[in-house]
N, C-alpha and C. Protein backbone atom coordinates (compact mmCIF):
# COMPACT_ATOMS: atom_id res chain seq x y z
N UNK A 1 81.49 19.86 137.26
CA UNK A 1 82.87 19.45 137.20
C UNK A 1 83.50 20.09 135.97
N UNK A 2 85.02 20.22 135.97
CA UNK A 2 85.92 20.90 134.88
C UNK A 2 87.04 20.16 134.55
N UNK A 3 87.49 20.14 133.37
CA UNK A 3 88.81 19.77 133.25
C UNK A 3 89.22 21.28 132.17
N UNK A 4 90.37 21.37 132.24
CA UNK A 4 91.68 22.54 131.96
C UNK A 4 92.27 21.78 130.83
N UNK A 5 92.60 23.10 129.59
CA UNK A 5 93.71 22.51 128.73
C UNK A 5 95.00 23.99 129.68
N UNK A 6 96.11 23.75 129.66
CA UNK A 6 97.17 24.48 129.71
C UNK A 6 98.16 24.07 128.93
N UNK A 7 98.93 25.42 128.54
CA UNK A 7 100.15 25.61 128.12
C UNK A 7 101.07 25.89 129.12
N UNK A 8 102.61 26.07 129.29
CA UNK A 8 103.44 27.01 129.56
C UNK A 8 103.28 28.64 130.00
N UNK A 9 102.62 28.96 129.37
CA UNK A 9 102.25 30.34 129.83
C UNK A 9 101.21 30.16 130.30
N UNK A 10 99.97 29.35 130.74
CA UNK A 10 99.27 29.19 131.39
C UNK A 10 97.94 28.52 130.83
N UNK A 11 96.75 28.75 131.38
CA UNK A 11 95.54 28.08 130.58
C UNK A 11 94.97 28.37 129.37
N UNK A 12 94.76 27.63 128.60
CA UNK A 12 94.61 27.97 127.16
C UNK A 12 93.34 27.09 126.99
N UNK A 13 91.98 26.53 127.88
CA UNK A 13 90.56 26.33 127.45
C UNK A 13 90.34 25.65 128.71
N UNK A 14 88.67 25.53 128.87
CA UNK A 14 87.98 24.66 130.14
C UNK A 14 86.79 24.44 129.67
N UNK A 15 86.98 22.96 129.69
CA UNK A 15 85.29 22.08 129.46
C UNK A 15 84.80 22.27 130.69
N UNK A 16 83.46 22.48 131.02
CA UNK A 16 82.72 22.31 131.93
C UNK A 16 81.36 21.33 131.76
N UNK A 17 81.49 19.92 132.69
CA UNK A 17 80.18 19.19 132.45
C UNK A 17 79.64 18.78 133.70
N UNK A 18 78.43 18.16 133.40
CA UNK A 18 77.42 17.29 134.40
C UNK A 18 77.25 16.33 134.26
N UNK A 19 77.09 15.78 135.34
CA UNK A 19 77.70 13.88 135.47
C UNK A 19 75.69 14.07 135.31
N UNK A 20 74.81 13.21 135.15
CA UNK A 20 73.67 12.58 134.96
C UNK A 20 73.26 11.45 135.29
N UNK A 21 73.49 10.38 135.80
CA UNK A 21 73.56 9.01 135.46
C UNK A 21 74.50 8.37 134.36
N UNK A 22 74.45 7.87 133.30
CA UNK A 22 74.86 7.70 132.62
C UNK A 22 75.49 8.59 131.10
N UNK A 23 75.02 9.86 131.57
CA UNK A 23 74.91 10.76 130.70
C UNK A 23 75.76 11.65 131.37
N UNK A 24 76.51 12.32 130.37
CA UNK A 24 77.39 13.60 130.64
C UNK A 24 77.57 14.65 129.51
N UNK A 25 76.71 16.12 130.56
CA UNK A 25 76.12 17.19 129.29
C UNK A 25 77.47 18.19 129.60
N UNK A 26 78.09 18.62 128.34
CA UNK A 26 79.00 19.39 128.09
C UNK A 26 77.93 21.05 128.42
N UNK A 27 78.35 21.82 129.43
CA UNK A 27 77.86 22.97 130.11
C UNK A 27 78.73 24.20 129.16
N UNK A 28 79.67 24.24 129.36
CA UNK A 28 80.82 25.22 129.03
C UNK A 28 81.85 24.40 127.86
N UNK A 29 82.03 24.85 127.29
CA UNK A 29 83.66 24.54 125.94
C UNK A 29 84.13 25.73 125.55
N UNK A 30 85.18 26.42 126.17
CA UNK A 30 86.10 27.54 125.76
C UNK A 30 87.61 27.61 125.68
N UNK A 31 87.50 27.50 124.19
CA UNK A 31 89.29 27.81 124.16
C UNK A 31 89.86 29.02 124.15
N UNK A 32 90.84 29.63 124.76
CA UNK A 32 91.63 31.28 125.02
C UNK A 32 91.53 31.40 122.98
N UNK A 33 92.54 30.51 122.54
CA UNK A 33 92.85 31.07 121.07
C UNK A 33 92.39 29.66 120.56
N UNK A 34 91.30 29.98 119.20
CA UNK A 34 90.37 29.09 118.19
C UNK A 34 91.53 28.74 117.72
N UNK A 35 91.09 27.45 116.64
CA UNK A 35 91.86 26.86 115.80
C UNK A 35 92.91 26.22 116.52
N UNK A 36 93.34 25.52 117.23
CA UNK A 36 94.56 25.72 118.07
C UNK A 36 94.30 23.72 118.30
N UNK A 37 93.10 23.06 118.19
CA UNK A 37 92.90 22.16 118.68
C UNK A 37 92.81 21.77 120.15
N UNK A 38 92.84 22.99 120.91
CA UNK A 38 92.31 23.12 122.04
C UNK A 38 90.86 22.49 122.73
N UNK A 39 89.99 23.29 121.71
CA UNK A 39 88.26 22.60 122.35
C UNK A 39 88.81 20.62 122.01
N UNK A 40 88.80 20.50 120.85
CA UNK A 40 89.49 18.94 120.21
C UNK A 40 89.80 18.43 121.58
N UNK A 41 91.08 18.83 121.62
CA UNK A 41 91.80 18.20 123.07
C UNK A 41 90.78 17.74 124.00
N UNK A 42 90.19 18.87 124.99
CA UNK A 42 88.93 19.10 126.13
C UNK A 42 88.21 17.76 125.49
N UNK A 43 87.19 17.70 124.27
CA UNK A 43 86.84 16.87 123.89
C UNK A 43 87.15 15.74 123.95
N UNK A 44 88.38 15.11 123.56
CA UNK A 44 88.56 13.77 123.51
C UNK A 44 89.21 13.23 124.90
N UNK A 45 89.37 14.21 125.73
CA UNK A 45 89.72 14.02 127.24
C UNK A 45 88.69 13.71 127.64
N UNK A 46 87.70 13.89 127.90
CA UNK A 46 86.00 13.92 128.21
C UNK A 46 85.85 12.49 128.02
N UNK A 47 85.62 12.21 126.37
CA UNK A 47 85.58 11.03 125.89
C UNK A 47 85.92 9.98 126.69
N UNK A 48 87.56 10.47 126.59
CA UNK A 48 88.04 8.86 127.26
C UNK A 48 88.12 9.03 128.98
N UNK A 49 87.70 9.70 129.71
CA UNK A 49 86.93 9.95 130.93
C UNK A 49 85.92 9.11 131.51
N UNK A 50 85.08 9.17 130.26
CA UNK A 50 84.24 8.49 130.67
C UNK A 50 83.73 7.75 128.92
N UNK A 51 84.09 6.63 129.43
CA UNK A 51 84.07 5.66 128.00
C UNK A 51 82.61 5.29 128.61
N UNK A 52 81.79 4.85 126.69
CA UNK A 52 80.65 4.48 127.28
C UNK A 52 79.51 5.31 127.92
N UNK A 53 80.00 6.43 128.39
CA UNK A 53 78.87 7.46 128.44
C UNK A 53 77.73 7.83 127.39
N UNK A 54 76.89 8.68 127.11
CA UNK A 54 76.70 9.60 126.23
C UNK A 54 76.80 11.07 126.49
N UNK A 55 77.46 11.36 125.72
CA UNK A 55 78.18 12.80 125.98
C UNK A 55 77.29 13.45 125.11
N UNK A 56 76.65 15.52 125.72
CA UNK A 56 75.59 15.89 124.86
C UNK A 56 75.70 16.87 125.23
N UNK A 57 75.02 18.20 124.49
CA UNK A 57 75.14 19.43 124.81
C UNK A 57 73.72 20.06 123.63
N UNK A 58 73.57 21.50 124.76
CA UNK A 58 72.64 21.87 124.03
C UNK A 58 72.96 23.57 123.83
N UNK A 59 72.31 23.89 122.45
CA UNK A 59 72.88 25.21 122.18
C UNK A 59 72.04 25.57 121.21
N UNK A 60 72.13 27.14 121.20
CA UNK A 60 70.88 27.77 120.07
C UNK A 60 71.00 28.02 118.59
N UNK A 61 70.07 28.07 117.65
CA UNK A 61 70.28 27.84 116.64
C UNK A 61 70.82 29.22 116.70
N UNK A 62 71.33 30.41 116.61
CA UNK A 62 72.18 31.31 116.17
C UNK A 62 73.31 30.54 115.72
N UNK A 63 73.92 29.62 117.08
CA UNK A 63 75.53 29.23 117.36
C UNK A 63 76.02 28.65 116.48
N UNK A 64 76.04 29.02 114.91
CA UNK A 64 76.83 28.26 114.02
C UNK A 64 78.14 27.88 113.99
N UNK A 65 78.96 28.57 114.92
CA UNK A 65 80.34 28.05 115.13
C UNK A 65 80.35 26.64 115.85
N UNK A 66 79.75 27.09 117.20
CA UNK A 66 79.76 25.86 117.57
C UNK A 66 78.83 24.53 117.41
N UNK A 67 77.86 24.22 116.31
CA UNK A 67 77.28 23.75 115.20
C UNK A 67 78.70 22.80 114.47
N UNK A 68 78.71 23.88 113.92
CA UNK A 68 80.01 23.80 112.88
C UNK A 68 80.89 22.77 113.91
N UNK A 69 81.47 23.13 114.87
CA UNK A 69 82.44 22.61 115.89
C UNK A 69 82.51 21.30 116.04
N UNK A 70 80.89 20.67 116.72
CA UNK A 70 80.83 19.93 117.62
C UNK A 70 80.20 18.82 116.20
N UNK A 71 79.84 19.09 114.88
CA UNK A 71 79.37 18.43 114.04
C UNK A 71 80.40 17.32 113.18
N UNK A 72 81.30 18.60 113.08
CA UNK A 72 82.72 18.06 112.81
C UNK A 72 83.56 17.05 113.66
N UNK A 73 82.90 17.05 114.81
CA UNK A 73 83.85 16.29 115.50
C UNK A 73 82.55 14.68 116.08
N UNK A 74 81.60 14.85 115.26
CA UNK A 74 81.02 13.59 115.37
C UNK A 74 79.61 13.15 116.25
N UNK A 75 79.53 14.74 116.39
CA UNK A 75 78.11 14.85 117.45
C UNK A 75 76.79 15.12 116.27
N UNK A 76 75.53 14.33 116.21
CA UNK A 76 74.71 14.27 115.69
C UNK A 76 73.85 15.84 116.28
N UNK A 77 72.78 15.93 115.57
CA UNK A 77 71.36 16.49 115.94
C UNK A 77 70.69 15.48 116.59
N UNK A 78 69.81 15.78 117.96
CA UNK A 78 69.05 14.66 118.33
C UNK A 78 67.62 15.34 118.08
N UNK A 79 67.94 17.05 118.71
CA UNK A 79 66.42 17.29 118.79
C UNK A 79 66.57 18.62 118.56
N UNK A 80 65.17 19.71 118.13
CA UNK A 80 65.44 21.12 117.92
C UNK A 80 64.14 21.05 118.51
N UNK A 81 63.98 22.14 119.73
CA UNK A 81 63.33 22.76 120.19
C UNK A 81 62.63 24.05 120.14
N UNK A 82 61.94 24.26 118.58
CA UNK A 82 61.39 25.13 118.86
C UNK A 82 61.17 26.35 120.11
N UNK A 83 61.50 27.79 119.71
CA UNK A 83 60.82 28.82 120.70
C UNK A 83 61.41 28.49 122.01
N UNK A 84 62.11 27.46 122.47
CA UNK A 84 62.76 27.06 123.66
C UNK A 84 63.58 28.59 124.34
N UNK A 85 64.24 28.87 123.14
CA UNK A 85 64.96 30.17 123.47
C UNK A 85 64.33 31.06 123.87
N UNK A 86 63.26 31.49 123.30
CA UNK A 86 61.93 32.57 123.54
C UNK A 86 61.35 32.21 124.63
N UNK A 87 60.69 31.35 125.24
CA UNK A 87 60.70 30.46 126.74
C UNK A 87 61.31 31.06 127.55
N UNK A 88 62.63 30.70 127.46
CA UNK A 88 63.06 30.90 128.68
C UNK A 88 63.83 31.96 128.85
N UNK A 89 63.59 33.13 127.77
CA UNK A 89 64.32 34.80 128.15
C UNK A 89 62.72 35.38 128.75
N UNK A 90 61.54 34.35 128.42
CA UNK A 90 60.08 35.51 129.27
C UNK A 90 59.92 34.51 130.54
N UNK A 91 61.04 33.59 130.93
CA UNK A 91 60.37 32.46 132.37
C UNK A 91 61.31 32.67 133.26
N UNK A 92 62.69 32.26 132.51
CA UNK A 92 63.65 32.31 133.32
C UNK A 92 64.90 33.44 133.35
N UNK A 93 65.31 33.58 132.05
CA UNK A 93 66.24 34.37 131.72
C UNK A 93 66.23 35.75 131.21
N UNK A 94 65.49 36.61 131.24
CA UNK A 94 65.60 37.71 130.71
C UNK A 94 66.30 38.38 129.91
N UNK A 95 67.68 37.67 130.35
CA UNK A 95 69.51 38.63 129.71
C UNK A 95 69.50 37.67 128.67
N UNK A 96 68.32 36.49 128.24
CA UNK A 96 69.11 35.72 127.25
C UNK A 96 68.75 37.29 126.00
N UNK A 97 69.62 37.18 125.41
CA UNK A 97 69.91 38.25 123.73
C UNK A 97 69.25 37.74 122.70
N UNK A 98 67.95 39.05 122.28
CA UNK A 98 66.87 38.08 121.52
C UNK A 98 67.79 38.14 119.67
N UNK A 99 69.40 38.56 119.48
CA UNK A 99 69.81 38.41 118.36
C UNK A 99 71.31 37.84 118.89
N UNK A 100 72.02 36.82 118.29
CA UNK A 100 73.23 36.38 118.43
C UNK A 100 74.21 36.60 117.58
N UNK A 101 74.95 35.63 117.37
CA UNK A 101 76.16 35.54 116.13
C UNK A 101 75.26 35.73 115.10
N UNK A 102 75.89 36.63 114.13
CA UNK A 102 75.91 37.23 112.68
C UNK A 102 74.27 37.56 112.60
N UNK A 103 73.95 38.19 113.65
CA UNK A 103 72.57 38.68 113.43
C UNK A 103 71.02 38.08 113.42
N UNK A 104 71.57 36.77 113.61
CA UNK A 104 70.33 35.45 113.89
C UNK A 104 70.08 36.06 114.89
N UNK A 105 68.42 35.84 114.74
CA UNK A 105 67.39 35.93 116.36
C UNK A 105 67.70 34.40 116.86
N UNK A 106 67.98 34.29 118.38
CA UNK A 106 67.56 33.40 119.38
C UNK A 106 66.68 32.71 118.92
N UNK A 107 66.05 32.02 119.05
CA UNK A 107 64.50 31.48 119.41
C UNK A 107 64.71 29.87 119.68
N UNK A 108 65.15 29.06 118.95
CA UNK A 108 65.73 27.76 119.37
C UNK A 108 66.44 26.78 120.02
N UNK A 109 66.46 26.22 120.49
CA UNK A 109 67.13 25.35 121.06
C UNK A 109 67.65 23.69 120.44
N UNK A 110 69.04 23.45 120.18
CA UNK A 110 69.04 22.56 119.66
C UNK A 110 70.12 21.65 120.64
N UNK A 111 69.62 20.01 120.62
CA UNK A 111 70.36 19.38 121.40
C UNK A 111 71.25 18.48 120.64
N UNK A 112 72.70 18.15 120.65
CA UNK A 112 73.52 17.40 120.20
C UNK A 112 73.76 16.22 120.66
N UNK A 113 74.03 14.85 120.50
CA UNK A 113 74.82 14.24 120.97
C UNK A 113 75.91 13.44 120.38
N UNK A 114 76.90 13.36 120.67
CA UNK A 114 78.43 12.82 120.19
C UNK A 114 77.90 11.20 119.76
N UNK A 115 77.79 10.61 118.80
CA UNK A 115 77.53 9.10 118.26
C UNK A 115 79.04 8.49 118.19
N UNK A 116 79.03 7.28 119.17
CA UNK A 116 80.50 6.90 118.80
C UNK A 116 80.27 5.29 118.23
């Protein structure tokens, strides 16, 4: 499932998540232009979507932006998965990129969840 931020001139970000049971994992968070309070928005739409959920997402230790992002806005560390990244570019993924943002190797996996 998706929800849309738009402007006037058209779409400006799209959360993408998975319903779970009681749980709902943030898949996708992209805003057209950063800083803008765009992802924010997506976010607290989510939230009050589904009150009472736990809302969570998982992403690799390169991704310091979105680290940075989702930390700021109140989502804990739950778990770091070792080599998870390395896993699954020799099981499943091949195209995963064994270097990311600012030159970090892949290899981790870390899971968030939003504490309210």
């Amino acid at each position: 499932m998706a929800c849309a931020a738009a402007a006037p001139d058209g779409p400006v970000g799209l959360l993408a998540y998975r319903l779970d049971g009681d749980t709902v994992e943030i898949v996708v968070l992209h805003a057209a232009v950063r800083h803008r309070g765009v992802g924010t928005a997506l976010l607290d739409a989510l939230a009050a979507t589904f009150p009472g959920r736990e809302i969570w997402l998982v992403t690799t230790n390169d991704n310091l932006d979105a680290l940075r992002f989702y930390q700021r806005r109140g989502f804990r560390i739950r778990s770091v998965a070792p080599g998870a990244a390395d896993d699954a570019r020799r099981t499943l993924k091949p195209s995963i990129p064994t270097h990311g943002a600012h030159g970090i190797a892949v290899r981790d996996e870390i899971e968030l969840v939003l504490e309210r």
